[in-house]
Protein backbone atom coordinates (compact mmCIF):
# COMPACT_ATOMS: atom_id res chain seq x y z
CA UNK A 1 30.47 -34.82 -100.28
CA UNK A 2 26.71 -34.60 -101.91
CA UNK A 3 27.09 -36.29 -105.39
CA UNK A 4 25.54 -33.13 -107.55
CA UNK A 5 24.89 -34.45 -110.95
CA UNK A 6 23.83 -37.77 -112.62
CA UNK A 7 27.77 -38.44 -114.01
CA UNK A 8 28.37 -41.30 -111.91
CA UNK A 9 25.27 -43.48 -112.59
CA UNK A 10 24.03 -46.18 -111.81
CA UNK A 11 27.30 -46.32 -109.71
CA UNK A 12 26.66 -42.78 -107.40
CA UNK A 13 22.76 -41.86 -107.95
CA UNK A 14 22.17 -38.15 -107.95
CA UNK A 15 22.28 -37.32 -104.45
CA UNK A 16 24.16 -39.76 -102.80
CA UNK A 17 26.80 -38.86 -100.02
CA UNK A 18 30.13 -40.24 -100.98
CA UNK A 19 32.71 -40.47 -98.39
CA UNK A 20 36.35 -39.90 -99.80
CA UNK A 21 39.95 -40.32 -98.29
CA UNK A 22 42.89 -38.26 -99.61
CA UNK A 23 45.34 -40.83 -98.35
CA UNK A 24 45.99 -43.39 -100.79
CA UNK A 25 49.29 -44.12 -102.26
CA UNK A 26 48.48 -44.90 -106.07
CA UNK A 27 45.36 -44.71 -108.84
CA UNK A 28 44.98 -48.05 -110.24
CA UNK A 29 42.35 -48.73 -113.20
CA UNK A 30 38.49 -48.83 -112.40
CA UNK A 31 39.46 -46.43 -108.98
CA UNK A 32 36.52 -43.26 -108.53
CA UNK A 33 38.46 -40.01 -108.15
CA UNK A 34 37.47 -36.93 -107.49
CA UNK A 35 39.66 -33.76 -109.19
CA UNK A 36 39.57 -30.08 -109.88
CA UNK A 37 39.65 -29.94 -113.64
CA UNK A 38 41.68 -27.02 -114.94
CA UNK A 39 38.75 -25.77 -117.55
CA UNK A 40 36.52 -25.56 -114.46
CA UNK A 41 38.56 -24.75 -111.35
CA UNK A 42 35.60 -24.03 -108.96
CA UNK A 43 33.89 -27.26 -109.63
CA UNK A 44 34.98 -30.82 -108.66
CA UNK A 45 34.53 -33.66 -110.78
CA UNK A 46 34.27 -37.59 -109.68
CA UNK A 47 34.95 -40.18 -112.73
CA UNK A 48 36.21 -43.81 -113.19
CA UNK A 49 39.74 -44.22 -113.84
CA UNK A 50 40.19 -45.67 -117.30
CA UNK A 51 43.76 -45.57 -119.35
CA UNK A 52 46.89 -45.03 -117.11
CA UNK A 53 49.75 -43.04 -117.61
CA UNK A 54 51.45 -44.19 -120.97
CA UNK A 55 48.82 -46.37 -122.44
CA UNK A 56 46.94 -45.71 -125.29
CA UNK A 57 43.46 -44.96 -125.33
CA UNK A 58 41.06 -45.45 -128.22
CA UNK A 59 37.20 -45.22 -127.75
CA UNK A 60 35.38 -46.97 -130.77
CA UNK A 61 31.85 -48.28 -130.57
CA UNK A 62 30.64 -49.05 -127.38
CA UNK A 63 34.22 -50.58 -126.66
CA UNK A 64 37.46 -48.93 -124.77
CA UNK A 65 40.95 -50.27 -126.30
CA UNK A 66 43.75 -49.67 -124.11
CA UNK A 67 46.74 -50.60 -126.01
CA UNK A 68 44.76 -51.75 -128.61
CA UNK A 69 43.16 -54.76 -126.26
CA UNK A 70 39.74 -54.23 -125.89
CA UNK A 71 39.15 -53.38 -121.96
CA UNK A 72 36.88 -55.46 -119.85
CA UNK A 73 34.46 -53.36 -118.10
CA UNK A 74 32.36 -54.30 -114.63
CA UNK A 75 29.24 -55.79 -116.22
CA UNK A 76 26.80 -53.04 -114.33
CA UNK A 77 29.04 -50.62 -116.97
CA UNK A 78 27.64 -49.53 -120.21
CA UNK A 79 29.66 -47.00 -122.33
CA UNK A 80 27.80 -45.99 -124.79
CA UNK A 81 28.82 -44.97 -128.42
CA UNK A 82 29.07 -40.59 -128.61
CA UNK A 83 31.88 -38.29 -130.22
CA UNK A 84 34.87 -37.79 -127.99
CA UNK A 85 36.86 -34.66 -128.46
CA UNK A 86 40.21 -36.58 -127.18
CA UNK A 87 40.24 -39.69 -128.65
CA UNK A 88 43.24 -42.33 -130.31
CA UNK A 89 45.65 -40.85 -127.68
CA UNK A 90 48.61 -42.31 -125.99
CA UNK A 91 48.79 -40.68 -122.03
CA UNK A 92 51.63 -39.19 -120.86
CA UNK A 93 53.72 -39.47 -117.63
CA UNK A 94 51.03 -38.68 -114.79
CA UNK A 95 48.00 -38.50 -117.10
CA UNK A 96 44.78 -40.77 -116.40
CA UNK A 97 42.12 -40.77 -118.71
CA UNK A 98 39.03 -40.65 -116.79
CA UNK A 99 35.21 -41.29 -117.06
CA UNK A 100 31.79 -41.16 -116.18
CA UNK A 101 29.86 -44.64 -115.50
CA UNK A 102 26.86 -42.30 -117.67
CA UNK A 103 28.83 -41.64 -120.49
CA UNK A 104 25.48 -39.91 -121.73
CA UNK A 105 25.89 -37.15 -119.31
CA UNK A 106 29.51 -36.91 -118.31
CA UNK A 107 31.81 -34.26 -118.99
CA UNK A 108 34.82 -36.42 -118.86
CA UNK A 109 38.31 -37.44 -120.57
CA UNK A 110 36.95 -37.61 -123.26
CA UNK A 111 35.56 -34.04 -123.68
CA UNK A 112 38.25 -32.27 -120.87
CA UNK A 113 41.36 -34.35 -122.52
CA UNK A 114 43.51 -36.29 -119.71
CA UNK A 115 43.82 -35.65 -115.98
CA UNK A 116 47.23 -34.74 -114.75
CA UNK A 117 48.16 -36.54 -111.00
CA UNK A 118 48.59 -33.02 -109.87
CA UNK A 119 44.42 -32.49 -109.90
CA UNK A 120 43.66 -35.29 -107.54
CA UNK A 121 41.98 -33.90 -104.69
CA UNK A 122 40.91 -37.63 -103.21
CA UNK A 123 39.84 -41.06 -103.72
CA UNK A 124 35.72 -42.38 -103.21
CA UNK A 125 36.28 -44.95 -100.13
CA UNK A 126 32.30 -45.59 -99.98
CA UNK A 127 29.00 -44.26 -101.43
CA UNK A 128 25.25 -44.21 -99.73
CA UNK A 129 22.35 -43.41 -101.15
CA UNK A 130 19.64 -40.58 -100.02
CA UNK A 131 16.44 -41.72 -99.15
CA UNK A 132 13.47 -38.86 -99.67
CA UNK A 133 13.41 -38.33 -95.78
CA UNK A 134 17.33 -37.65 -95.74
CA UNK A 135 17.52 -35.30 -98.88
C-alpha cells in the first residue's frame, strides 16, 4: 500500500510503501493500523494506536492522559496542541482511540471519535521510503 497523505509523518513520509499483515492476534498501544472509517467508507486510514478499550482519554496541551497519567510518547513524536472534537472520553469495549504521528494534518480520533475493532482492515509490519527514481 502507497502511503497517500502526509498523516503519518515523520513516521510514513508521503509516498512510502508500507507493507501490512492482517494476521495479528491483538492491538496493543503505539501499534500503526490501518481501518475503513465509517464517515469515509471508500478511503482507508493508517494512525497510531493511542487509548485502549476502557481507558480514558484526555488531550490537553501538547500532552495525552490516559487515565489521567500523562502518556509517554516515542521521543521522534510531537503532538501538538489543536481542538479535538472527541476529547475527555472514556473508550468503550472494542474502541481504540487512534492518531496521526502529524497531528497537524491528521484526520484522526480526535476529529472521527473512536475506532471500533470491527474497522481493522490490518496491521503496518514495515515501511520504505520512495526514492525520486521509484515514485
Amino acid at each position: 500500500m502507497k502511503m497517500k497523505s502526509s498523516s503519518m509523518e515523520p513516521t510514513i513520509t508521503k509516498g512510502s510503501i508500507v507493507t501490512l499483515t492482517k494476521n495479528y492476534n491483538e492491538v496493543n498501544r503505539f501499534d500503526i493500523m490501518v481501518f475503513n472509517p465509517y464517515q469515509f467508507p471508500e478511503n482507508y486510514f493508517i494512525f497510531r494506536v493511542i487509548g485502549l478499550p476502557g481507558e480514558h482519554i484526555k488531550l490537553e496541551g501538547e500532552s495525552v492522559y490516559i487515565n489521567g497519567k500523562n502518556l509517554d510518547i516515542p521521543n521522534d513524536l510531537k503532538y501538538v496542541e489543536l481542538e479535538a472534537k472527541f476529547n475527555n472520553i472514556t473508550l468503550k469495549e472494542n474502541e481504540f482511540y487512534l492518531m496521526g504521528d502529524n497531528t497537524t494534518n491528521s484526520n484522526d480520533s480526535r476529529f472521527l471519535g473512536p475506532i471500533r475493532t470491527n474497522q481493522f482492515v490490518s496491521k503496518l509490519k514495515k515501511s520504505k521510503a520512495l526514492t525520486n527514481e521509484s515514485n
